[in-house]
Protein backbone atom coordinates (compact mmCIF):
# COMPACT_ATOMS: atom_id res chain seq x y z
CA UNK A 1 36.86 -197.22 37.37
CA UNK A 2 35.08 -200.27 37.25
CA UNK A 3 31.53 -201.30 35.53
CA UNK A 4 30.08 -204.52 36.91
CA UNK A 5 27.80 -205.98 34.21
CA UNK A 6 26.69 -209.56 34.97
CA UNK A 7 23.11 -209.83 33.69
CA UNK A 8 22.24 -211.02 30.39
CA UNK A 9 23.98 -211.00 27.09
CA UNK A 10 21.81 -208.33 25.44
CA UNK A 11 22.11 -206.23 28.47
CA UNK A 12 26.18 -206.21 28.01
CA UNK A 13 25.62 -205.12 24.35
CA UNK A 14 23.38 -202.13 25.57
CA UNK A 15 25.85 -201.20 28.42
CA UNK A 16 28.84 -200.48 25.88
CA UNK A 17 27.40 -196.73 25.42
CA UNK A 18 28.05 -196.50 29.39
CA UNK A 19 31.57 -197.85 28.40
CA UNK A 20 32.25 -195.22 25.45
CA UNK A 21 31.18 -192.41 27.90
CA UNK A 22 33.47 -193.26 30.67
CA UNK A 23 36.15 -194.45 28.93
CA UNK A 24 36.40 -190.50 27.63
CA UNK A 25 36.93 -190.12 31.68
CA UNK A 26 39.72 -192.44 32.00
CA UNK A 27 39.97 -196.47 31.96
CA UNK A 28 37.41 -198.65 32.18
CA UNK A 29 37.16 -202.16 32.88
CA UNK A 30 34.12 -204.27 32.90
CA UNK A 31 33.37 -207.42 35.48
CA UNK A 32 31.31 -209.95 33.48
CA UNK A 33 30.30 -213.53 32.79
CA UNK A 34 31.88 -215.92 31.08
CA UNK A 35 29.34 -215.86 28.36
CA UNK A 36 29.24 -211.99 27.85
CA UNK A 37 32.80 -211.51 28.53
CA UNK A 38 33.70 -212.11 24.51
CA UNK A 39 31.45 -209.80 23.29
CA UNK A 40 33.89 -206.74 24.93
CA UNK A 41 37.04 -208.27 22.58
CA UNK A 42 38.80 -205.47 20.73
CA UNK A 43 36.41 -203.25 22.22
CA UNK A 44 38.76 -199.44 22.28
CA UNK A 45 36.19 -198.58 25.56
CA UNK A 46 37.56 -201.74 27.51
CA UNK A 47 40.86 -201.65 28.96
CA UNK A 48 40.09 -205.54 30.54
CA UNK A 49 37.58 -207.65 30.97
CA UNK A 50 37.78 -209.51 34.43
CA UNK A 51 35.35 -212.69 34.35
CA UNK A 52 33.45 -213.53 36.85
CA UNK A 53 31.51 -217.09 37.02
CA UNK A 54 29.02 -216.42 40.16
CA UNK A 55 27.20 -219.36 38.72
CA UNK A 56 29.98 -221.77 38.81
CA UNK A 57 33.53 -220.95 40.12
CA UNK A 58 33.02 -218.03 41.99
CA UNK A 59 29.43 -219.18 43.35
CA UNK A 60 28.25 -218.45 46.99
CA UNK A 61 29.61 -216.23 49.66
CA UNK A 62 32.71 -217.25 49.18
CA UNK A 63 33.13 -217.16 45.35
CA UNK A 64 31.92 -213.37 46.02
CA UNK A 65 34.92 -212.87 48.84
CA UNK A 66 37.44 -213.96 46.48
CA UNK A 67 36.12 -211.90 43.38
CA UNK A 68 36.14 -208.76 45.86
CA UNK A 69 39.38 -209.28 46.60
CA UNK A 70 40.62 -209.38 43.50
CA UNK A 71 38.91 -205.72 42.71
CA UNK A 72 40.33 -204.48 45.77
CA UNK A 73 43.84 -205.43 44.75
CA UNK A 74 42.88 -202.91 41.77
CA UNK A 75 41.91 -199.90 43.88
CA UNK A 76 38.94 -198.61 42.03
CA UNK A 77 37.61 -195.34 42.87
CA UNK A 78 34.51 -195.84 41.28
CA UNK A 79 31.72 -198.76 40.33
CA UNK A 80 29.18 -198.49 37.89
CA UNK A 81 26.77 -200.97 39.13
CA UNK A 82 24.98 -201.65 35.82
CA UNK A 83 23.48 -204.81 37.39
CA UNK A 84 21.48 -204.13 39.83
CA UNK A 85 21.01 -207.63 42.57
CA UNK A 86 22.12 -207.34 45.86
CA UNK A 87 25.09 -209.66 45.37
CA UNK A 88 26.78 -207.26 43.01
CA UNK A 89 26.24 -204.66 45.40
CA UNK A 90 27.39 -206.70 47.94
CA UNK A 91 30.91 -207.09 45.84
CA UNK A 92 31.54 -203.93 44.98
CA UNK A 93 31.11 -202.65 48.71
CA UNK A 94 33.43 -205.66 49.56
CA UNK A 95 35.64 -204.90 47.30
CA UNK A 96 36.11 -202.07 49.53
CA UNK A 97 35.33 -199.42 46.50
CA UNK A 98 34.24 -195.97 47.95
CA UNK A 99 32.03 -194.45 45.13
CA UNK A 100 29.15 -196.88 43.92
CA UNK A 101 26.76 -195.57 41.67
CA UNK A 102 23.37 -197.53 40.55
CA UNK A 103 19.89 -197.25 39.90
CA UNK A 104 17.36 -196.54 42.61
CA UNK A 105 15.21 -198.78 42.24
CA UNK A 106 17.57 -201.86 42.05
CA UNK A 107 17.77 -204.45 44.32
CA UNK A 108 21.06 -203.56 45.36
CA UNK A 109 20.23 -200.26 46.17
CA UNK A 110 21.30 -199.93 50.00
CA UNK A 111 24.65 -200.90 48.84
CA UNK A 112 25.16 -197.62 46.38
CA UNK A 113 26.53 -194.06 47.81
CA UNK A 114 25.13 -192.56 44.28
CA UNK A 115 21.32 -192.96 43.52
CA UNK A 116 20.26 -192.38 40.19
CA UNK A 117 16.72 -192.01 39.38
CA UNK A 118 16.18 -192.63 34.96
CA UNK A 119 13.22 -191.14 33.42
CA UNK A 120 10.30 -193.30 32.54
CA UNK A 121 10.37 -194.96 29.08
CA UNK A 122 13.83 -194.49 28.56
CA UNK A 123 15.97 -197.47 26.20
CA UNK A 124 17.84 -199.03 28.64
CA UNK A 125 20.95 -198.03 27.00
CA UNK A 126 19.57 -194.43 27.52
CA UNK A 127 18.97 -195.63 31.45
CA UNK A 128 22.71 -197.40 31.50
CA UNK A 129 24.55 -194.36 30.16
CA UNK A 130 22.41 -192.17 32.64
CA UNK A 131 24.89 -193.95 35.12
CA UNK A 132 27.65 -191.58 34.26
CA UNK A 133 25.82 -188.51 32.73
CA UNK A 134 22.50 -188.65 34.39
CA UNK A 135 19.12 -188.75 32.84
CA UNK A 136 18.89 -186.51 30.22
CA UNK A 137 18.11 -187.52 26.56
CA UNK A 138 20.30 -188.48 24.17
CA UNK A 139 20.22 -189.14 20.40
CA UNK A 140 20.04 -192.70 18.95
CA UNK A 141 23.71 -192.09 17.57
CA UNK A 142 24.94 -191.92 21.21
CA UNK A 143 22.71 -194.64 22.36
CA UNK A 144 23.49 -196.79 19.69
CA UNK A 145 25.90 -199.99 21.04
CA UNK A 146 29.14 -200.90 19.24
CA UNK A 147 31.25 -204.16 18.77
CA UNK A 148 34.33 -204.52 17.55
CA UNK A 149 34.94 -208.56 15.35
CA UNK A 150 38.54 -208.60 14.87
CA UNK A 151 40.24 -210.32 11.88
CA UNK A 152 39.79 -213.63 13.39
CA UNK A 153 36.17 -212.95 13.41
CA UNK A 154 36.61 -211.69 10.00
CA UNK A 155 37.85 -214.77 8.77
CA UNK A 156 35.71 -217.32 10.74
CA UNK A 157 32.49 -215.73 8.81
CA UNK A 158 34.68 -215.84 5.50
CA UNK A 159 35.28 -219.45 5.53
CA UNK A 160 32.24 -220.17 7.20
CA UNK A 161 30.16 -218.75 4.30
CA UNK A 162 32.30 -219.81 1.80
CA UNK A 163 32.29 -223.61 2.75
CA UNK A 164 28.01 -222.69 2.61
CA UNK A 165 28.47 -221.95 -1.16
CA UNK A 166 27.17 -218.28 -0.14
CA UNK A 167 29.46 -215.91 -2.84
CA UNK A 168 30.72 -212.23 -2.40
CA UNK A 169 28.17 -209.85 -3.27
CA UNK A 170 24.95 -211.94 -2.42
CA UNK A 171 21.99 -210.62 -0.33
CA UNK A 172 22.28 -211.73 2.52
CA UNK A 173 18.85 -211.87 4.87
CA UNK A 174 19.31 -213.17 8.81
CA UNK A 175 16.51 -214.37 10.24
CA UNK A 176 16.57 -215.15 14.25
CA UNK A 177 13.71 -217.32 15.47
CA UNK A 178 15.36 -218.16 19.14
CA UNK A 179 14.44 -217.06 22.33
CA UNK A 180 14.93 -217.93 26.01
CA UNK A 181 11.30 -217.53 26.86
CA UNK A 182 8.92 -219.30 24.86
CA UNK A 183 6.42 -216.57 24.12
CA UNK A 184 8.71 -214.38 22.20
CA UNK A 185 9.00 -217.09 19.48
CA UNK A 186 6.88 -216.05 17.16
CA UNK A 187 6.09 -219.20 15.16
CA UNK A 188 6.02 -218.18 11.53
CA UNK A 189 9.37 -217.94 11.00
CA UNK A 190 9.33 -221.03 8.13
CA UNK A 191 6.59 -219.46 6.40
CA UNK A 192 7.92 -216.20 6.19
CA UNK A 193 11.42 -217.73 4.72
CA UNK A 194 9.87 -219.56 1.97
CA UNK A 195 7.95 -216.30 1.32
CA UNK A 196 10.88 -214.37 1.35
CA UNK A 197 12.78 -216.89 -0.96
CA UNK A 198 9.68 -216.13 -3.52
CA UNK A 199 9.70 -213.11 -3.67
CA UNK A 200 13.35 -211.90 -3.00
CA UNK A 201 14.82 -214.64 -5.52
CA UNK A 202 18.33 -212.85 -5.29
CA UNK A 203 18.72 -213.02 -1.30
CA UNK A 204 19.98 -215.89 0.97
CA UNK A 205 18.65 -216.69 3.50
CA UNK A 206 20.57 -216.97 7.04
CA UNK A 207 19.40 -218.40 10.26
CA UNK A 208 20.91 -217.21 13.16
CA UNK A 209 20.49 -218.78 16.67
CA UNK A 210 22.59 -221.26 19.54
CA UNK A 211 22.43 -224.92 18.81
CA UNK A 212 19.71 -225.58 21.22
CA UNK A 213 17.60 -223.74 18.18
CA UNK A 214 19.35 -226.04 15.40
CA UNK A 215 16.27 -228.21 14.52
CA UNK A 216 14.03 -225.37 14.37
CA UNK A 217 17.05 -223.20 12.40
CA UNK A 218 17.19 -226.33 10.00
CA UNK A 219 13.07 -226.72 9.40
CA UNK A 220 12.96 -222.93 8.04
CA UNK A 221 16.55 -223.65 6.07
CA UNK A 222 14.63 -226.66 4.60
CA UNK A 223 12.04 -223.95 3.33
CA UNK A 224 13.86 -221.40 1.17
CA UNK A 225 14.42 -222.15 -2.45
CA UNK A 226 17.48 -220.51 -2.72
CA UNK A 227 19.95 -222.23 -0.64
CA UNK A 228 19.57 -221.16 3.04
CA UNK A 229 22.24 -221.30 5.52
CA UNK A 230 22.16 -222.71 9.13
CA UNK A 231 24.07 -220.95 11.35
CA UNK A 232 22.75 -222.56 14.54
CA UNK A 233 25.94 -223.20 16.82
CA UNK A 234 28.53 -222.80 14.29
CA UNK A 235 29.27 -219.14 15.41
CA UNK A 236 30.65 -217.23 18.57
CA UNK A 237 28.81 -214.21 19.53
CA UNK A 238 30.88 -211.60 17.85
CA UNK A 239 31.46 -214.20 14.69
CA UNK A 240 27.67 -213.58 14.42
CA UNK A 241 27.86 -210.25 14.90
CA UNK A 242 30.89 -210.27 12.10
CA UNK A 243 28.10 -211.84 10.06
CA UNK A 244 25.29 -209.26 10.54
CA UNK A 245 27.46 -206.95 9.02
CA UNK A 246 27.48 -208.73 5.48
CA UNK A 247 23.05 -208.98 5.59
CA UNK A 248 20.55 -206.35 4.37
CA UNK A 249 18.53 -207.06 7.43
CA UNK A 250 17.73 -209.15 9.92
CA UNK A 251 14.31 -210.38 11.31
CA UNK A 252 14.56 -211.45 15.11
CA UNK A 253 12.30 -211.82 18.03
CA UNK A 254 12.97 -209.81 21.41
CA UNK A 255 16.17 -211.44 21.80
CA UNK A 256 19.80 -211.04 21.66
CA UNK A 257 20.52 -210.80 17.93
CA UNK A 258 18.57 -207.76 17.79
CA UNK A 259 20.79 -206.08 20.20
CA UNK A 260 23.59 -207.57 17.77
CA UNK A 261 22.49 -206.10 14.58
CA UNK A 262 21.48 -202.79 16.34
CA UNK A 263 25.49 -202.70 17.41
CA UNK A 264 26.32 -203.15 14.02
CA UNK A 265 23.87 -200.99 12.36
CA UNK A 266 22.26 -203.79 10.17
CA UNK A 267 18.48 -202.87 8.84
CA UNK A 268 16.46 -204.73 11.87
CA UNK A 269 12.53 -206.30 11.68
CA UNK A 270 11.91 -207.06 15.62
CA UNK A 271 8.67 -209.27 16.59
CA UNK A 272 6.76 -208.23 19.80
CA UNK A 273 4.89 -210.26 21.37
CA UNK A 274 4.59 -210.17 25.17
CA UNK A 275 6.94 -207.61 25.21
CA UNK A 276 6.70 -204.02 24.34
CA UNK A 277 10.12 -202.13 23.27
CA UNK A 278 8.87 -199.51 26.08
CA UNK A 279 10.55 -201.53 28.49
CA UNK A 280 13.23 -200.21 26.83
CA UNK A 281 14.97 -202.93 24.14
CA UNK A 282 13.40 -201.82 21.09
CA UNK A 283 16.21 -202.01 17.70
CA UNK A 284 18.57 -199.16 17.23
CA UNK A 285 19.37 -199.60 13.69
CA UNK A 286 19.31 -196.33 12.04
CA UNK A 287 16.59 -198.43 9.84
CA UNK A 288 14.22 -200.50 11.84
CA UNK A 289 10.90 -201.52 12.56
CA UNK A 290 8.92 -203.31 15.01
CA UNK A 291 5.83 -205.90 14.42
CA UNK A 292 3.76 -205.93 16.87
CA UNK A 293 -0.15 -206.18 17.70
CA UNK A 294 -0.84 -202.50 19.39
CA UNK A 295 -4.93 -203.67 20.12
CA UNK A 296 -4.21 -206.03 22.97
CA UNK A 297 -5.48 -204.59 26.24
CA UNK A 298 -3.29 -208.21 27.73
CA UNK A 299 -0.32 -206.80 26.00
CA UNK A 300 2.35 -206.74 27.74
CA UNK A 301 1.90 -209.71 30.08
CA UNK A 302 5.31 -210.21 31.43
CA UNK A 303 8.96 -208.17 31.47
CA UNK A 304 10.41 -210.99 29.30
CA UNK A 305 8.04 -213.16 28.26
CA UNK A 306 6.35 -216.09 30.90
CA UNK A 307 6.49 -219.46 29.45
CA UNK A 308 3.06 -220.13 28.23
CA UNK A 309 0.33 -217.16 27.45
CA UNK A 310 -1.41 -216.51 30.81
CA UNK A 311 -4.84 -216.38 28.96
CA UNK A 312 -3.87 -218.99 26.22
CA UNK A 313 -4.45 -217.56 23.28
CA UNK A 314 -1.41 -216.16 22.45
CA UNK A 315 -2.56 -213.86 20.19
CA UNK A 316 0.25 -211.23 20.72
CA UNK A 317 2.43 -213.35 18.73
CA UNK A 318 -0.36 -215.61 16.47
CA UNK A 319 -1.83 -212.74 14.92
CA UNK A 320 1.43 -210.91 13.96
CA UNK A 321 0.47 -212.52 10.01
CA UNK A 322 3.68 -214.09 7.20
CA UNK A 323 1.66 -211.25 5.14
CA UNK A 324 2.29 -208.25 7.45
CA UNK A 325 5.86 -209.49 8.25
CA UNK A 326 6.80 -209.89 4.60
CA UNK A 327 5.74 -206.15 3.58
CA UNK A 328 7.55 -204.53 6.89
CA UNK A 329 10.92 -206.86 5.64
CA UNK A 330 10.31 -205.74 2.03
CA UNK A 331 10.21 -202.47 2.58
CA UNK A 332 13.24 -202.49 4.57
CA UNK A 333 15.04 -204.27 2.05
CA UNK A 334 13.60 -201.85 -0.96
CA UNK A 335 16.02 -199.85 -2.43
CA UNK A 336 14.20 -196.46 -1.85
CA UNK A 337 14.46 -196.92 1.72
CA UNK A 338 18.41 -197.76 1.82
């Protein structure tokens, strides 16, 4: 069987419950990008990843022929259609596969012989894994996503921290201030890193992001008092996920890293701003909590987050306070809670 899985990088993270399900069926392998297509490394659900670069490589009509015919040289019985546009619809019916299950409401939807309908307000892991075992609920355990950094991960983070002066057995604290859409930045990510350098004195501050944040990663670096670490470009995805692993939590916006530390089960702060995580990417960290003003009657404005506030005020995100942040993350990080 075959999942096809070429929408965002979160999105892959969230699908690998789909990928543990099936992959108790029989073997699995996953059509992706060439950005998410790391992520799956070492992954025990993934018997191979097959990339596919519709933006690029295998663009157009007949970028699409070619990839079909490599799936068809593969005979799958089955495709998991857990991105839903009428293109990968179109390859999987191509690609002359007879069973093609997807969502109903997808784009794609006139190309899939299997319909499935997911409950309202599910996680979209939840609505993902309902591909294989239909809506029902699940616990957070099942839903929960899981990667898999290898040694060479391992030791990328290890030399990585250790040419930052960071030494075995600090406290590490992540903080993620990227996003691709604008509004889910929330802007006090500097203030709350010189907070947290005053009043957690023994934790270390990490900034996690791509190098397109790096000058924004290095202002709230600049902040901290106790020797922060930029991170900003210097790490592939599952290096940062590797890295995760060694923090006490992680502070992020709606974005990726979230989806990262929920895969590793690191302690998870997630800012909300024009997003609610009832469309269904809220943390799954066993410990986790989301900031977010619930008073709004704008809120939400957008399913990811338009580029500027549609009534200008932005007050989803401006009046999430350093002060209200700070005692969510320190009460994470308290020892009672752990």
């Amino acid at each position: 069987m075959v999942v096809v899985q070429t929408s965002f990088l979160g999105d892959m993270v969230l699908t690998t419950p789909l990928l543990a399900s099936l992959a108790e069926r029989g073997p699995v392998d996953v059509v992706a990008t060439p950005a998410a297509a790391p992520l799956l490394a070492n992954h025990p659900a993934v018997r191979e990843v097959i990339v596919y670069d519709k933006r690029r490589a295998d663009s157009g009509v007949l970028g699409m022929t070619r990839m079909a015919g490599r799936l068809r040289a593969r005979n799958y019985t089955t495709a998991y259609m857990a991105q839903g546009s009428v293109r990968s619809g179109a390859l999987a019916l191509v690609a002359g596969i007879p069973e093609r299950v997807g969502f109903a409401g997808s784009a794609g939807r006139h190309f899939y012989t299997r319909r499935v309908v997911p409950f309202e307000n599910m996680h979209h892991a939840a609505r993902l894994l309902s591909l294989a075992d239909g809506p029902r609920a699940a616990s957070t355990q099942l839903l929960r996503p899981k990667l898999y950094p290898g040694p060479g991960e391992t030791a990328a983070v290890d030399r990585f921290l250790r040419e930052n002066g960071v030494r075995l057995g600090d406290r590490l604290v992540a903080l993620a201030p990227g996003s691709v859409w604008a509004t889910k930045r929330w802007p006090y990510f500097p203030e709350l890193a010189a907070a947290l350098s005053r009043s957690e004195p023994d934790a270390r501050v990490v900034v996690l992001g791509s190098e397109a944040d790096s000058v924004l990663e290095q202002a709230i670096v600049s902040t901290t008092d106790a020797g922060g670490v930029n991170a900003a470009g210097s790490l592939s995805l599952l290096e940062s996920a590797a890295l995760l692993s060694r923090c006490v939590l992680l502070v992020s916006n709606d974005s990726l890293p979230l989806h990262l530390a929920s895969a590793m089960d690191v302690p998870t702060l997630a800012v909300f701003g024009p997003t609610v995580p009832e469309f269904g990417f809220g943390p799954l960290a066993e410990r986790s909590v989301v900031a977010g003003r619930t008073d709004l009657a704008c809120r939400p404005c957008h399913p990811h987050g338009p580029a500027r506030c549609p009534l200008g005020h932005w007050r989803c995100m401006r009046e999430i306070t350093v002060d209200y942040a700070l005692a969510l993350a320190r009460d994470l990080l308290s020892p009672d809670t752990l």
